[in-house]
C-alpha atoms as a PDB file:
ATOM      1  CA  UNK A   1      -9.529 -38.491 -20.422  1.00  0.00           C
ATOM      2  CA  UNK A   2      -7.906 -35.134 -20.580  1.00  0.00           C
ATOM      3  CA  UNK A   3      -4.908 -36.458 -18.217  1.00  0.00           C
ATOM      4  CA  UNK A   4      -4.342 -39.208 -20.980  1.00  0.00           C
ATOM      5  CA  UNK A   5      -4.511 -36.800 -24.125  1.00  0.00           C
ATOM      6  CA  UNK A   6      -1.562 -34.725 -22.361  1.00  0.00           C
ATOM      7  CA  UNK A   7      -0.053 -37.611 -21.538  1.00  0.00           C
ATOM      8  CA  UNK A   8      -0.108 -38.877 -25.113  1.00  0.00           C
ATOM      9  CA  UNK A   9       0.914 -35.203 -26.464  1.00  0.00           C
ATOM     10  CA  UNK A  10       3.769 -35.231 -24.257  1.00  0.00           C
ATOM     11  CA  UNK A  11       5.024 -38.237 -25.334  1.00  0.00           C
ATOM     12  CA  UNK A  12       4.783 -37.456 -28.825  1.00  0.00           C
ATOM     13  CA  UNK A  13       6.649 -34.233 -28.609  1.00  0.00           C
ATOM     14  CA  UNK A  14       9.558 -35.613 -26.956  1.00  0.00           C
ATOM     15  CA  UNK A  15      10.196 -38.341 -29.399  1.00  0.00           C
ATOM     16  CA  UNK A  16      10.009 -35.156 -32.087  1.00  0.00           C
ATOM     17  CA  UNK A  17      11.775 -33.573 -30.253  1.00  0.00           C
ATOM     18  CA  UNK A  18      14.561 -36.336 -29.604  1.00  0.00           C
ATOM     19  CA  UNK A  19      14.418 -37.589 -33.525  1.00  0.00           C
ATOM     20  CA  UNK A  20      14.949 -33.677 -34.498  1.00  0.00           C
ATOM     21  CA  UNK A  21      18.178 -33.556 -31.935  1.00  0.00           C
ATOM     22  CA  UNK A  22      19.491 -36.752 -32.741  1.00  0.00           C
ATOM     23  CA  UNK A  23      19.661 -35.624 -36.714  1.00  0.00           C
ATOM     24  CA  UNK A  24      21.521 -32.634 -35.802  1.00  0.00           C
ATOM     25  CA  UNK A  25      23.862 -34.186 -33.672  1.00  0.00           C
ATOM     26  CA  UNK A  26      24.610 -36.768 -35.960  1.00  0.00           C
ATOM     27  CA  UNK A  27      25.533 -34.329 -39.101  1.00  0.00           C
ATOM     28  CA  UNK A  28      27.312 -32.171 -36.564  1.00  0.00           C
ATOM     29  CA  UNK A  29      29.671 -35.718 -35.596  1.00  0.00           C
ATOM     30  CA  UNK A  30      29.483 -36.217 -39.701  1.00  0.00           C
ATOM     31  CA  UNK A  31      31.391 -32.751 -40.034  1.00  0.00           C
ATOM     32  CA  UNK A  32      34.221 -33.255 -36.807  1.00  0.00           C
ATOM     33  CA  UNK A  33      31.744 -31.522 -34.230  1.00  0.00           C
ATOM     34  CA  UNK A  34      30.656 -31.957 -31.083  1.00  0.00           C
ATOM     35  CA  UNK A  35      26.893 -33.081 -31.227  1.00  0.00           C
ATOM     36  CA  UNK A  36      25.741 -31.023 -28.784  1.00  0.00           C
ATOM     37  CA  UNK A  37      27.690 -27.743 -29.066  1.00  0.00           C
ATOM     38  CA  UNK A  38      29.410 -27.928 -32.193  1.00  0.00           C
ATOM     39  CA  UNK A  39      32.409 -27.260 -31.434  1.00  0.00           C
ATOM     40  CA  UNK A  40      35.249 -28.725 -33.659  1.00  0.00           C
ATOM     41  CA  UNK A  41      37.069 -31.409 -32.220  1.00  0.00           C
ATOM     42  CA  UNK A  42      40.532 -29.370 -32.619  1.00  0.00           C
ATOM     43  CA  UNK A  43      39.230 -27.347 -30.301  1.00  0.00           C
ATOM     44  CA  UNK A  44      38.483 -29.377 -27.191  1.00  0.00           C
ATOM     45  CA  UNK A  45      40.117 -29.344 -24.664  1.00  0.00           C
ATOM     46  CA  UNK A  46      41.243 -33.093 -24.724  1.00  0.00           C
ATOM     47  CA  UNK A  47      40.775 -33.845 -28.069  1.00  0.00           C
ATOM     48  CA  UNK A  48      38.343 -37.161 -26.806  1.00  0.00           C
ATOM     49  CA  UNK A  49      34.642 -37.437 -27.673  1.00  0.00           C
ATOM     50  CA  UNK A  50      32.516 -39.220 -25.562  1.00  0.00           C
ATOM     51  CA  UNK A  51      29.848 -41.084 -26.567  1.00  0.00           C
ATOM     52  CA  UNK A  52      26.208 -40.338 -24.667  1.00  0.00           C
ATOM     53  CA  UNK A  53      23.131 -41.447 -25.922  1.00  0.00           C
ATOM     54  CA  UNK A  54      24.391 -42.263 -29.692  1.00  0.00           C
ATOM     55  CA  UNK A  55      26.200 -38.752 -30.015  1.00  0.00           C
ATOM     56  CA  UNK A  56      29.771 -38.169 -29.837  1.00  0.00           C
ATOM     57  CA  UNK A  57      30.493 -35.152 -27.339  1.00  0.00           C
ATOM     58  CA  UNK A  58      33.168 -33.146 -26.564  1.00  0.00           C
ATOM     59  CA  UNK A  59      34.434 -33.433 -22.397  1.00  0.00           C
ATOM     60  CA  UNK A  60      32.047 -29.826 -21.332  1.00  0.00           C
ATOM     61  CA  UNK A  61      29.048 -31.352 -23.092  1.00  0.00           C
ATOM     62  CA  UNK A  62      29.437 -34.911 -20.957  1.00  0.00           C
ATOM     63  CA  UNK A  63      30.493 -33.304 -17.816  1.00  0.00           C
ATOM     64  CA  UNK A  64      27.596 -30.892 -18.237  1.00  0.00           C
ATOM     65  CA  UNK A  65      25.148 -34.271 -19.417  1.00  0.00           C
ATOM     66  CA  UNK A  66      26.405 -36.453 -15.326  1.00  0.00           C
ATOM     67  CA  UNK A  67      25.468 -33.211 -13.746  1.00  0.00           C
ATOM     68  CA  UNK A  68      22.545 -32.915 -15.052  1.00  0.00           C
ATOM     69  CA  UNK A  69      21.182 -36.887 -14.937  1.00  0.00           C
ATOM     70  CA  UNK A  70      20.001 -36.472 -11.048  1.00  0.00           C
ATOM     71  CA  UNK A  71      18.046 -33.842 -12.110  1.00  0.00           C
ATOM     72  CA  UNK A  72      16.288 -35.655 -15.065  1.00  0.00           C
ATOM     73  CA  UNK A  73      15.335 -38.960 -12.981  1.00  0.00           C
ATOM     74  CA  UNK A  74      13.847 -36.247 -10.982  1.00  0.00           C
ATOM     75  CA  UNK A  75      12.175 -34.699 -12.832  1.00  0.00           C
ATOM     76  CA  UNK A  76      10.529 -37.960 -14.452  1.00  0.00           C
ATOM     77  CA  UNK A  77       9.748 -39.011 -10.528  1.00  0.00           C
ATOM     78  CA  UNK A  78       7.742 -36.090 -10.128  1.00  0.00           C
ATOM     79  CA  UNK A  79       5.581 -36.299 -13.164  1.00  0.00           C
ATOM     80  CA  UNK A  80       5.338 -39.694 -12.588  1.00  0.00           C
ATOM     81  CA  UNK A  81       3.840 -38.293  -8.729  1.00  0.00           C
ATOM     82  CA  UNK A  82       1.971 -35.598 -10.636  1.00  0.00           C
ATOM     83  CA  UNK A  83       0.448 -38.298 -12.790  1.00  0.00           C
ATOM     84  CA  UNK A  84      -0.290 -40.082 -10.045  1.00  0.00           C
ATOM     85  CA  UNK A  85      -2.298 -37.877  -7.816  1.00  0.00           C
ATOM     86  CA  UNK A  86      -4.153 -36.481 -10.828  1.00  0.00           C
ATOM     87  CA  UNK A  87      -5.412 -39.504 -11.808  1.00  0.00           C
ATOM     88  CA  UNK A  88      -6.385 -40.426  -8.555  1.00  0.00           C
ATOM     89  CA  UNK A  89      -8.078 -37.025  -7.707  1.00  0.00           C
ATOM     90  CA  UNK A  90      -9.907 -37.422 -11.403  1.00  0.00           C
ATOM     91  CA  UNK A  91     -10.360 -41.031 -12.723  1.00  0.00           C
ATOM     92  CA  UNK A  92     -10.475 -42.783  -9.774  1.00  0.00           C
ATOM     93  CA  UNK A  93      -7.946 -46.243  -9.016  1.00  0.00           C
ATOM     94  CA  UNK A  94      -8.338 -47.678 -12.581  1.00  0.00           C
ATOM     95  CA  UNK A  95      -5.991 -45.322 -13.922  1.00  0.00           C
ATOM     96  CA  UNK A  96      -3.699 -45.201 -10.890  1.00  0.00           C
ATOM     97  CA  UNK A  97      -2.393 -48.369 -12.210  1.00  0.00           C
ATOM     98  CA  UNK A  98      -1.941 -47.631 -15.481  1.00  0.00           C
ATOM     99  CA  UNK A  99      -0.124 -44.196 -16.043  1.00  0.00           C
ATOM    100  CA  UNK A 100       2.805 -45.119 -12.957  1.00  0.00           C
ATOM    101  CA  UNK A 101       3.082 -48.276 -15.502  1.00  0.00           C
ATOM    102  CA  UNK A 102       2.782 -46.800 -18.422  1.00  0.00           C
ATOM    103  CA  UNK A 103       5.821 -44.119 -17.537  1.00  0.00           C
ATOM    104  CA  UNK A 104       7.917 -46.934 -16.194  1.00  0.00           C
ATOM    105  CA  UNK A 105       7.970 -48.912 -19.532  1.00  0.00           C
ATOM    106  CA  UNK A 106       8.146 -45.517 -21.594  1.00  0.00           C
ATOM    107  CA  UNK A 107      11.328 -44.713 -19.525  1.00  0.00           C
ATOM    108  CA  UNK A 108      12.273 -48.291 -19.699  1.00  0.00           C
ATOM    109  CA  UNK A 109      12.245 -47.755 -23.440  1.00  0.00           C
ATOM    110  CA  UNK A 110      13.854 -44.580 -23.626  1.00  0.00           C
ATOM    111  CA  UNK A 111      17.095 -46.268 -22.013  1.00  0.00           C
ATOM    112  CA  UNK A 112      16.751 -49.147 -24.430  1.00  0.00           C
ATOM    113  CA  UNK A 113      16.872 -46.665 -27.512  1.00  0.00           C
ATOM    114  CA  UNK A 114      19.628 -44.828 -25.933  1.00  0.00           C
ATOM    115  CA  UNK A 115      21.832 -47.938 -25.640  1.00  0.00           C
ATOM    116  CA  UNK A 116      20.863 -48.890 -29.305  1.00  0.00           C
ATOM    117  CA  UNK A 117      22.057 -45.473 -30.548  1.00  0.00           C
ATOM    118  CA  UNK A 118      24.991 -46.134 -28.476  1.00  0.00           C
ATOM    119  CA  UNK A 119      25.594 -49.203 -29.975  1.00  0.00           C
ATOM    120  CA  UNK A 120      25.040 -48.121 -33.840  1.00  0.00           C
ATOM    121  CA  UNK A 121      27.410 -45.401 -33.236  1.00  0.00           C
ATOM    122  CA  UNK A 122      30.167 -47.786 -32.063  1.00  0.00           C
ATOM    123  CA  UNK A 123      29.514 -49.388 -35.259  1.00  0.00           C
ATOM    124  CA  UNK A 124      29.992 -46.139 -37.083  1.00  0.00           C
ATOM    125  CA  UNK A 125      33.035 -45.090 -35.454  1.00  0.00           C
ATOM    126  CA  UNK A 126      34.525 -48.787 -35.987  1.00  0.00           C
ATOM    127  CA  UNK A 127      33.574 -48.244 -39.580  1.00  0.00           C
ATOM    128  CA  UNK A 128      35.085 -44.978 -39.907  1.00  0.00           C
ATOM    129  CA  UNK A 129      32.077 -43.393 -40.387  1.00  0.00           C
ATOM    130  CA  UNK A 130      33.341 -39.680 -38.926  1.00  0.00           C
ATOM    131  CA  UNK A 131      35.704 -37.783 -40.392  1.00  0.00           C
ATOM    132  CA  UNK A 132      39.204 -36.484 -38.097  1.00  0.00           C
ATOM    133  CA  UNK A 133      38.011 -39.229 -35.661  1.00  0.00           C
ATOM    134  CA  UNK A 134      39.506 -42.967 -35.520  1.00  0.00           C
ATOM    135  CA  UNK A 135      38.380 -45.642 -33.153  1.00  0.00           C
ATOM    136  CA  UNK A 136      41.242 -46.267 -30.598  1.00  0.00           C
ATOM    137  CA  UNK A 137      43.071 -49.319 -31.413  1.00  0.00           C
ATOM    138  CA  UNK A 138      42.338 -49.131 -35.464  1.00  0.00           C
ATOM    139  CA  UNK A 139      44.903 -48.108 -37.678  1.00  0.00           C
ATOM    140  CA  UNK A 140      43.845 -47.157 -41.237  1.00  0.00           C
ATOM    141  CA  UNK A 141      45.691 -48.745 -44.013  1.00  0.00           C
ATOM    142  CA  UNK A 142      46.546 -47.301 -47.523  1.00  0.00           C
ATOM    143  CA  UNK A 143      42.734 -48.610 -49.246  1.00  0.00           C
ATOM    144  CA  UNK A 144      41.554 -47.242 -46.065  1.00  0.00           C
ATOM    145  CA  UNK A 145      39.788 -50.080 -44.048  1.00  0.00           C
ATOM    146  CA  UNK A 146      40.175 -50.505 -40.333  1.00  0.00           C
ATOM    147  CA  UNK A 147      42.769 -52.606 -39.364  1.00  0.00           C
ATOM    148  CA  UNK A 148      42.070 -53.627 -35.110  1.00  0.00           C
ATOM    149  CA  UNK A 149      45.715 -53.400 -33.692  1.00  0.00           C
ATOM    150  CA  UNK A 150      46.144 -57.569 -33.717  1.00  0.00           C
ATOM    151  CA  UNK A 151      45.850 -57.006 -37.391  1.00  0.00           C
ATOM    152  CA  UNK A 152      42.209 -58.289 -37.763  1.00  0.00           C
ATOM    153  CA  UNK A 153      39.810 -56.767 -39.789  1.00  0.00           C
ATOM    154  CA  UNK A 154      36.994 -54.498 -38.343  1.00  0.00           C
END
C-alpha cells in the first residue's frame, strides 16, 4: 500500500508541477519571451522559437530539451524497474501487473497532453495570440487579421 500512496503522490506533484510551469511559460510567450529562460526574442540568437511541449522556446532551450530526452525515457525506465521490483519484493505478482501498466498509460498520457498543448499553441500563434511573433506564411493586414499567403483567411 505504501508503494501505491508514493506512487499516487508522485503523480500528483508532477502534474502541479507541470500546470505551475506551463502558466509561466505561457505569460513569458504572452510578453515576447522564451518560455523556458525568458529571454526576449530580440535576443536569440536566430530570432526562431520552437515549439516543445505547448511552449515557444528560444534555439538553447530546444537544443538543451533533445539532449536531455534520452535521459528522461531513462529515467521513467528505471522507476518503472524500481516499481517493479518493489512491488514484487512487497505485494507479491498482483501488483506486478498493475504499476508497469499503470506507468505506461500515465506516460502514454503525458505525450498525448504534450501534443494537445502543441496543438493549441499552433492555434494561438495562427491567431496571433503572441506579441513580436507572426506565424510564417501570415501576413497581417491593416484591421489586423491573419491573412495565409494564398490570401485565405486564418
Amino acid at each position: 500500500m505504501l508503494i501505491l500512496t508514493l506512487a499516487a503522490v508522485a503523480g500528483a506533484s508532477a502534474v502541479a508541477a507541470w500546470i505551475v510551469d506551463r502558466r509561466r511559460c505561457r505569460r513569458r510567450n504572452e510578453q515576447g519571451r522564451c518560455g523556458a529562460c525568458g529571454i526576449s526574442w530580440a535576443a536569440t540568437s536566430s530570432g526562431d522559437p520552437y515549439l516543445i511541449h505547448g511552449r515557444l522556446v528560444c534555439e538553447d532551450c530546444a537544443e538543451k530539451a533533445k539532449r536531455r530526452m534520452p535521459w528522461e525515457l531513462g529515467a521513467l525506465a528505471g522507476w518503472v524497474a524500481v516499481a517493479t521490483g518493489l512491488t514484487l519484493a512487497d505485494q507479491g505478482l498482483a501488483l506486478l501487473v498493475f504499476i508497469p501498466a499503470g506507468m505506461g498509460i500515465a506516460s502514454l498520457g503525458a505525450v498525448r497532453l504534450m501534443k494537445l498543448a502543441n496543438r493549441n499553441a499552433q492555434r494561438r500563434i495562427a491567431a496571433s495570440g503572441f506579441p513580436g511573433f507572426n506565424a510564417q506564411g501570415t501576413e497581417t493586414d491593416a484591421a489586423s487579421t491573419g491573412v495565409l499567403s494564398d490570401g485565405s483567411a486564418v
